[in-house]
N, C-alpha and C. Protein backbone atom coordinates (compact mmCIF):
# COMPACT_ATOMS: atom_id res chain seq x y z
N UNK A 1 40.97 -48.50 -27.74
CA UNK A 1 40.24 -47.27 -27.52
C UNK A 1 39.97 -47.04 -26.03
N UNK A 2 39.62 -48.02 -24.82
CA UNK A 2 39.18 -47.65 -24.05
C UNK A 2 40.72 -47.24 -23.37
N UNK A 3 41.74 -47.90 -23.73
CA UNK A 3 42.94 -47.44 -22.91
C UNK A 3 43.47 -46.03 -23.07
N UNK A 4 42.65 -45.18 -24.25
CA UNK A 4 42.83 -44.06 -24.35
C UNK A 4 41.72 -43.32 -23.49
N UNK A 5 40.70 -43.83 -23.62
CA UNK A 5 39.43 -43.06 -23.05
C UNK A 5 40.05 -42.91 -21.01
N UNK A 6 40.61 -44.24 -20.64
CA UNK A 6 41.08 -44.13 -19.48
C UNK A 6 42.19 -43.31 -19.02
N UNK A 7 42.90 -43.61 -20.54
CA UNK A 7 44.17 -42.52 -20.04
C UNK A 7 44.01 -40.85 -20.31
N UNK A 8 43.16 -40.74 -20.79
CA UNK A 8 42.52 -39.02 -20.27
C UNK A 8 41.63 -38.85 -19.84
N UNK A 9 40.91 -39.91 -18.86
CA UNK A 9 39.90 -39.28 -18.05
C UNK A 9 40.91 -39.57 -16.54
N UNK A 10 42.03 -39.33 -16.78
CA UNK A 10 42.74 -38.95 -15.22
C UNK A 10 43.50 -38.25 -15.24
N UNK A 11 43.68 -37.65 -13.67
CA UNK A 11 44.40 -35.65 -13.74
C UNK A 11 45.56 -36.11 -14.33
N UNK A 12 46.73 -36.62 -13.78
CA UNK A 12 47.77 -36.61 -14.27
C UNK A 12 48.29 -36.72 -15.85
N UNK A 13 47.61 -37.49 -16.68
CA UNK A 13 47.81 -37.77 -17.66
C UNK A 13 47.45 -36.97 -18.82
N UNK A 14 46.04 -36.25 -18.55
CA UNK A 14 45.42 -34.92 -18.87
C UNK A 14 46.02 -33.59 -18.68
N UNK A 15 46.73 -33.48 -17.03
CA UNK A 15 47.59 -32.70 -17.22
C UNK A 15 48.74 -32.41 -17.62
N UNK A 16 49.06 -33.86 -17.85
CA UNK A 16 50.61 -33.52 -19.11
C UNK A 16 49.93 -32.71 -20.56
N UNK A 17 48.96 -33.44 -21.02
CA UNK A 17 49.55 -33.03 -22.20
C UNK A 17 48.48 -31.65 -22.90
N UNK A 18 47.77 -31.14 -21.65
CA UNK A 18 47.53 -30.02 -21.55
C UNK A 18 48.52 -28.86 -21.17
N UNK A 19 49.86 -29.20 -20.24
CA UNK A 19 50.59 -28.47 -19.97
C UNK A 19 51.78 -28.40 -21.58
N UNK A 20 51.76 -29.81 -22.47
CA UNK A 20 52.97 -29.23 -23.24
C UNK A 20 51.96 -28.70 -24.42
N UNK A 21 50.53 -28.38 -24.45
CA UNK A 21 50.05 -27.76 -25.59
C UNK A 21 50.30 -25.72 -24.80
N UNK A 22 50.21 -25.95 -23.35
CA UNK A 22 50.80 -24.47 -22.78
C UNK A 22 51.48 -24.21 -22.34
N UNK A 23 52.57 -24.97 -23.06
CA UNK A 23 53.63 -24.76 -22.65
C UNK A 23 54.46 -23.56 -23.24
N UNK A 24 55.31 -23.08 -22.54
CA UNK A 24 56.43 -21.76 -22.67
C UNK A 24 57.80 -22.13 -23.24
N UNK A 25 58.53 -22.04 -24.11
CA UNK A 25 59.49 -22.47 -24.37
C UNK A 25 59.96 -24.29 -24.78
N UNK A 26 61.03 -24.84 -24.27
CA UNK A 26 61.27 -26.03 -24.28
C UNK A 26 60.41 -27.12 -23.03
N UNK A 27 59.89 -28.04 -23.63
CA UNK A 27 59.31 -28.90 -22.68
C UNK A 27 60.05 -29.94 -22.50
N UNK A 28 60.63 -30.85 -21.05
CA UNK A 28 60.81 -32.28 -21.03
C UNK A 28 60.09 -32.85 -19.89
N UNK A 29 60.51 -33.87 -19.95
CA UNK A 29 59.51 -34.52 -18.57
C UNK A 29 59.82 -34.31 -17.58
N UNK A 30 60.65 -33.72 -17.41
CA UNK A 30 61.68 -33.62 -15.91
C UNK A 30 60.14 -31.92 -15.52
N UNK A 31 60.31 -31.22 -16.70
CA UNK A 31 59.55 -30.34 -16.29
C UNK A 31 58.04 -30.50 -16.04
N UNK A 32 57.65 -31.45 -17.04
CA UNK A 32 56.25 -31.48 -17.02
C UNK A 32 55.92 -32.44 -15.35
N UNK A 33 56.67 -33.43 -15.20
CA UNK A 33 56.68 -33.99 -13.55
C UNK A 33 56.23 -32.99 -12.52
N UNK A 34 57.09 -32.24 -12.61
CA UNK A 34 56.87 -30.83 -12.02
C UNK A 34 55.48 -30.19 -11.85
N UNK A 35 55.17 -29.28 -13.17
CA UNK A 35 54.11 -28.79 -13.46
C UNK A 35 52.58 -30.16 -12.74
N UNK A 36 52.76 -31.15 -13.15
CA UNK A 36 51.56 -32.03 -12.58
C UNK A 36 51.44 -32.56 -11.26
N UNK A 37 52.48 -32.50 -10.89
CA UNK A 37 53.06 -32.79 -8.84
C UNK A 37 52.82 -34.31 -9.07
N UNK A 38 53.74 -34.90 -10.16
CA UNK A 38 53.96 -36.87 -10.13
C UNK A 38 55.82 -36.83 -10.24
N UNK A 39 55.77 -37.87 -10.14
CA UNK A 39 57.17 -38.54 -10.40
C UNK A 39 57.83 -38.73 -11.79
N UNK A 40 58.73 -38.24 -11.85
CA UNK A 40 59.61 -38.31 -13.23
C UNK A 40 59.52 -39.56 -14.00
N UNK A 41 59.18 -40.71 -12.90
CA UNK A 41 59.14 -42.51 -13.79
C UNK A 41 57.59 -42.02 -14.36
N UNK A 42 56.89 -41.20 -13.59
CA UNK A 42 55.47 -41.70 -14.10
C UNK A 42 55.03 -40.65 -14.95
N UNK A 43 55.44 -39.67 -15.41
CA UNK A 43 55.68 -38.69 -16.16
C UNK A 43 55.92 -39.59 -17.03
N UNK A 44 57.23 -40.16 -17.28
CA UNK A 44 57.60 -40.96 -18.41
C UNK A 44 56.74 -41.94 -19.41
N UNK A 45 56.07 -42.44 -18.43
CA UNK A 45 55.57 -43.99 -18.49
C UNK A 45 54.54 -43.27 -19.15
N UNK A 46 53.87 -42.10 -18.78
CA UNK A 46 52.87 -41.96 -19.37
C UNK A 46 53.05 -40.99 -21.01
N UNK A 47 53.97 -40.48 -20.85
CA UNK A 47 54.56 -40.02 -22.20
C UNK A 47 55.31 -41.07 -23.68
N UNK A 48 55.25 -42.31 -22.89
CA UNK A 48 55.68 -43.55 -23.70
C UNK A 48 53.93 -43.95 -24.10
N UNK A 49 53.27 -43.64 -23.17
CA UNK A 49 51.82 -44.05 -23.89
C UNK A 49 51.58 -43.04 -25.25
N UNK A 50 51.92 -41.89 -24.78
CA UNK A 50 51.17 -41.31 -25.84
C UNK A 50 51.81 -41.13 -26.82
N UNK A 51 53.14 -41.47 -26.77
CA UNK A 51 54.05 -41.62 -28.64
C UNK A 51 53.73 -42.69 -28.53
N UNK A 52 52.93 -44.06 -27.93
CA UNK A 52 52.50 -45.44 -28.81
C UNK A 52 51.29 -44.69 -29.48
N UNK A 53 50.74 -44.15 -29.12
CA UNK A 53 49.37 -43.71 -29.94
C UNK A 53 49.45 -42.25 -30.55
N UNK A 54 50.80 -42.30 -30.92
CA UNK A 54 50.65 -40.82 -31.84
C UNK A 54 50.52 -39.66 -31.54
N UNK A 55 50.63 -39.77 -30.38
CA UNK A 55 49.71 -37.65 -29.76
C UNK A 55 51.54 -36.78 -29.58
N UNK A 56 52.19 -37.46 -29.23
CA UNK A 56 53.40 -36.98 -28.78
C UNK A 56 54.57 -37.37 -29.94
N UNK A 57 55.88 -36.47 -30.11
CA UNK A 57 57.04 -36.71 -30.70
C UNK A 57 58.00 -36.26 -29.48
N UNK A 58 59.47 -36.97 -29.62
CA UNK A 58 60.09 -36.87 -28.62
C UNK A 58 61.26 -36.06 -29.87
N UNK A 59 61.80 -34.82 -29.44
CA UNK A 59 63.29 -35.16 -30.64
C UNK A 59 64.49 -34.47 -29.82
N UNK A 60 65.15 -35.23 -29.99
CA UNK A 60 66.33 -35.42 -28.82
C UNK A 60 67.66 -34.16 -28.78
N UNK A 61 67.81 -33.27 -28.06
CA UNK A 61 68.77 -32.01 -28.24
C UNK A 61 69.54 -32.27 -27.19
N UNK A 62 70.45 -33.28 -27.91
CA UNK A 62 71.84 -33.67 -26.81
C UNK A 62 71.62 -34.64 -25.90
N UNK A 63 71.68 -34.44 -24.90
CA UNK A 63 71.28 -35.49 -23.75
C UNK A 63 69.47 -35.03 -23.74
N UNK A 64 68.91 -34.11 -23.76
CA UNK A 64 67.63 -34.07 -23.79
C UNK A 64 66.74 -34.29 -24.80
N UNK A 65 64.99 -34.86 -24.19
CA UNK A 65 64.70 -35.17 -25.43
C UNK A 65 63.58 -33.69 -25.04
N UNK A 66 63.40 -32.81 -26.08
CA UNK A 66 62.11 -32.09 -26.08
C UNK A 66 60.89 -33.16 -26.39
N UNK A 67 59.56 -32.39 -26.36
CA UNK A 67 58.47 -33.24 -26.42
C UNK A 67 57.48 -32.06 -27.11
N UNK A 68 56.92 -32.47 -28.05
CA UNK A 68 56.26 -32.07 -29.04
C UNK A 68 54.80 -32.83 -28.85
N UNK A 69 53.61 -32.05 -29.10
CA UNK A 69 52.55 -32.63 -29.88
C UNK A 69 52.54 -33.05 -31.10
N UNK A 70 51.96 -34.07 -31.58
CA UNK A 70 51.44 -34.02 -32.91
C UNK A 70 50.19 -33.64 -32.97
N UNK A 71 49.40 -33.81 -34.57
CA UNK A 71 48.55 -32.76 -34.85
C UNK A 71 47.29 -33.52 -34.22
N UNK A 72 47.49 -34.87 -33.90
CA UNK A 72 46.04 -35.17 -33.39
C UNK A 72 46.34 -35.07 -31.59
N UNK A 73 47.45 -34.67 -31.25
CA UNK A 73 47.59 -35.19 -29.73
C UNK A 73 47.48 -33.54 -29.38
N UNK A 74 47.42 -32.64 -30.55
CA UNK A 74 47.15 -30.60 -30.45
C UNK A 74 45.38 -30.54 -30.40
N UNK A 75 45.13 -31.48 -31.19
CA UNK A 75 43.33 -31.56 -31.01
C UNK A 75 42.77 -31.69 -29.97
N UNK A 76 43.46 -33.16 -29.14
CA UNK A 76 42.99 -33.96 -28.20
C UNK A 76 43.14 -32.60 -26.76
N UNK A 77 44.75 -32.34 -26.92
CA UNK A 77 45.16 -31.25 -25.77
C UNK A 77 44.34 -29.87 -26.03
N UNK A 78 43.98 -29.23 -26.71
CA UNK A 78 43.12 -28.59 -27.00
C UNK A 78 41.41 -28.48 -26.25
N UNK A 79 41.35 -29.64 -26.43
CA UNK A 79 39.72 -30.15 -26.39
C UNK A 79 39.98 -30.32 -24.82
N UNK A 80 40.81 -30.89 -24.02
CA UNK A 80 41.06 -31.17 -22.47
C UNK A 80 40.89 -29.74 -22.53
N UNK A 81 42.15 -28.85 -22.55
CA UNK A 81 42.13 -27.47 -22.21
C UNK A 81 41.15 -27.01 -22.33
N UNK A 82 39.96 -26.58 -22.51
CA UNK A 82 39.07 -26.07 -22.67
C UNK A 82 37.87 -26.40 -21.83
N UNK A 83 38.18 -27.83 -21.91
CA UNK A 83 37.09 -28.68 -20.71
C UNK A 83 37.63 -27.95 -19.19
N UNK A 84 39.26 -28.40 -19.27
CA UNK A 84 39.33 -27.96 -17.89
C UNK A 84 39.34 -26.72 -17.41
N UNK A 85 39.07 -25.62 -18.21
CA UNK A 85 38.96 -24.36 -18.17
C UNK A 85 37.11 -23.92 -17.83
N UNK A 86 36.70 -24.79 -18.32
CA UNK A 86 35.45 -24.78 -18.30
C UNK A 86 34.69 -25.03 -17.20
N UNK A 87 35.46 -26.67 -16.59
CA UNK A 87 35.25 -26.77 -15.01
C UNK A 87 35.60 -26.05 -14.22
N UNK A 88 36.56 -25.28 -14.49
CA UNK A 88 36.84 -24.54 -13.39
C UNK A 88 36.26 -22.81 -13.03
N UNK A 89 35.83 -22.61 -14.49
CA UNK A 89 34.83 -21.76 -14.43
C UNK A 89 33.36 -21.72 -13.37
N UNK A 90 32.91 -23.12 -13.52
CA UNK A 90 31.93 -23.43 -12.60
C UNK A 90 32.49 -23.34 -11.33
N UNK A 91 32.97 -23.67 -10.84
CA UNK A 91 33.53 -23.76 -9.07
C UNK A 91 33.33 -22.28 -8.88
């Protein structure tokens, strides 16, 4: 539990999987790297965390894999989104 509590109380990791719950079309990591301003290894690394704990599905279209929420990792991204919408309301 706490390795989850750590791995979304930091930007990068929060902002993945807030960006593939708003996301536009097809998501991969190559894009989401992007969208969060990290590195494609660490994009990865952290998208291998969250299909060990269920929040993410990967399903593979050719050489690419898309990246999906599952229904508890749509809750979790949900509940960020809103927080961070919220902080930023205050500023």
């Amino acid at each position: 539990m706490d390795e989850l509590k750590d791995l979304f109380l930091q930007d990068k990791p929060a902002g993945i999987l807030v960006e593939i719950k708003r996301g536009r079309g097809e998501i991969y990591a190559s894009i989401l790297s992007k969208e969060v301003d990290c590195t494609y290894s660490h994009a990865v690394k952290i998208l291998k965390k969250f299909e060990q704990n269920n929040l993410v599905e990967f399903d593979k279209n050719g050489r690419k894999k898309l990246i999906e929420l599952t229904d508890e990792g749509e809750k979790i991204a949900s509940t960020l989104d809103e927080l961070i919408r919220e902080i930023n309301s205050v500023k």
